[in-house]
Protein backbone atom coordinates (compact mmCIF):
# COMPACT_ATOMS: atom_id res chain seq x y z
CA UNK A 1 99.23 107.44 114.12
CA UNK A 2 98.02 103.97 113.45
CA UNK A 3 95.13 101.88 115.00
CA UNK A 4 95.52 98.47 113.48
CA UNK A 5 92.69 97.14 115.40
CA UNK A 6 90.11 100.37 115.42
CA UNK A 7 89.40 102.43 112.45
CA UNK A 8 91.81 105.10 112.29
CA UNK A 9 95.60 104.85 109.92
CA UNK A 10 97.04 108.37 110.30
CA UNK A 11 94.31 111.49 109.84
CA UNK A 12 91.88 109.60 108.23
CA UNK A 13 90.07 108.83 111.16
CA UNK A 14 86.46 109.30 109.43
CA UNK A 15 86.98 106.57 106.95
CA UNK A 16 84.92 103.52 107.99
CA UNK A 17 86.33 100.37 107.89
CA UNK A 18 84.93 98.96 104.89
CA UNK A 19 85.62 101.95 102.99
CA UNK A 20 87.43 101.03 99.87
CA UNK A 21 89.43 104.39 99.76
CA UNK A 22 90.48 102.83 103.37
CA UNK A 23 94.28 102.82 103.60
CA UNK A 24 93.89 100.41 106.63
CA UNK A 25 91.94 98.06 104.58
CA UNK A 26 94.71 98.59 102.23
CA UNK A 27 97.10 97.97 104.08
CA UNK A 28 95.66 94.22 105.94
CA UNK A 29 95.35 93.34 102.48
CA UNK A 30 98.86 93.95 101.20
CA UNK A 31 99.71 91.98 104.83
CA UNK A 32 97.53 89.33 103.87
CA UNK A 33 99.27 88.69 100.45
CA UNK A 34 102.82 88.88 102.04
CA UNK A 35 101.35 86.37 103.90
CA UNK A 36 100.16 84.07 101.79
CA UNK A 37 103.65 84.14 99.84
CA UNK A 38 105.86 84.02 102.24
CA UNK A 39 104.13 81.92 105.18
CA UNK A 40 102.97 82.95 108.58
CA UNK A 41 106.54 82.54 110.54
CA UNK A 42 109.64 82.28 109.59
CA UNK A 43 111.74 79.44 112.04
CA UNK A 44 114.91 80.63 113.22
CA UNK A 45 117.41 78.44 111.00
CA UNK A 46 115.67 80.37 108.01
CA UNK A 47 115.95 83.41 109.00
CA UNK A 48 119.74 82.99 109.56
CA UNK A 49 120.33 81.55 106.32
CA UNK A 50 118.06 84.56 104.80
CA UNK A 51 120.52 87.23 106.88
CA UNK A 52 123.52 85.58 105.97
CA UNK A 53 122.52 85.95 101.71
CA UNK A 54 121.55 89.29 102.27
CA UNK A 55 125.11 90.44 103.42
CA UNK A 56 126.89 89.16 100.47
CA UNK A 57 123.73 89.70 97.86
CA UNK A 58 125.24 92.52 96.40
CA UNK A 59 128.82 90.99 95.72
CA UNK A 60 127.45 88.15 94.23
CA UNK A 61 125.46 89.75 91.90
CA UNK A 62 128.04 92.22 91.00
CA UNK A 63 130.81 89.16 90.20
CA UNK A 64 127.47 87.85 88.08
CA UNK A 65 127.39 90.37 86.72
CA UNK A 66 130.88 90.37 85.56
CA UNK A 67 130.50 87.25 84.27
CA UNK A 68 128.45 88.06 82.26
CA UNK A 69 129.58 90.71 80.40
CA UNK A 70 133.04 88.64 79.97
CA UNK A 71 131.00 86.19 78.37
CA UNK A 72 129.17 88.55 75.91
CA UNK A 73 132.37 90.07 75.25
CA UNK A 74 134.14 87.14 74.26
CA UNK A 75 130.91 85.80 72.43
CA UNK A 76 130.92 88.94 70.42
CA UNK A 77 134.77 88.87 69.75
CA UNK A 78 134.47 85.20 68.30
CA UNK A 79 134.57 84.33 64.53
CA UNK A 80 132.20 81.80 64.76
CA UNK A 81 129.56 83.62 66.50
CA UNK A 82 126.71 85.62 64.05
CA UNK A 83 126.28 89.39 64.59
């Protein structure tokens, strides 16, 4: 189990806190960056507009994707373009 206040993450219960091989000190610190990045709290508008992306994400990179290769394609098919 967990104790994200005391000093136990899973078996390693005999770890102290400031323990460098710690995976609870680990852990706040990969919190702490995710925090710094992101912000503390997301508001509610921004979380819908983050939701909505992320249920067509993968279409639109796919169709980018697409693109793309037309383009390179028709780049590499053209007289004018250097090999």
């Amino acid at each position: 189990g967990c104790d994200m206040g005391g000093m136990s993450f899973g078996a390693c219960t005999d770890i102290p806190p400031n323990n460098e091989c710690n995976p609870l000190k680990a852990t706040i610190n990969h919190v702490r960056k995710f925090h710094w990045v992101l912000g503390g709290v997301i508001d509610a508008h921004a979380a819908y507009l983050v939701l909505r992306g992320m249920k067509t994400l993968e279409l639109r990179v796919k169709r980018q994707n697409d693109s793309a290769l037309k383009l390179a394609r028709r780049l590499e098919a053209h007289p004018k373009i250097a090999k």
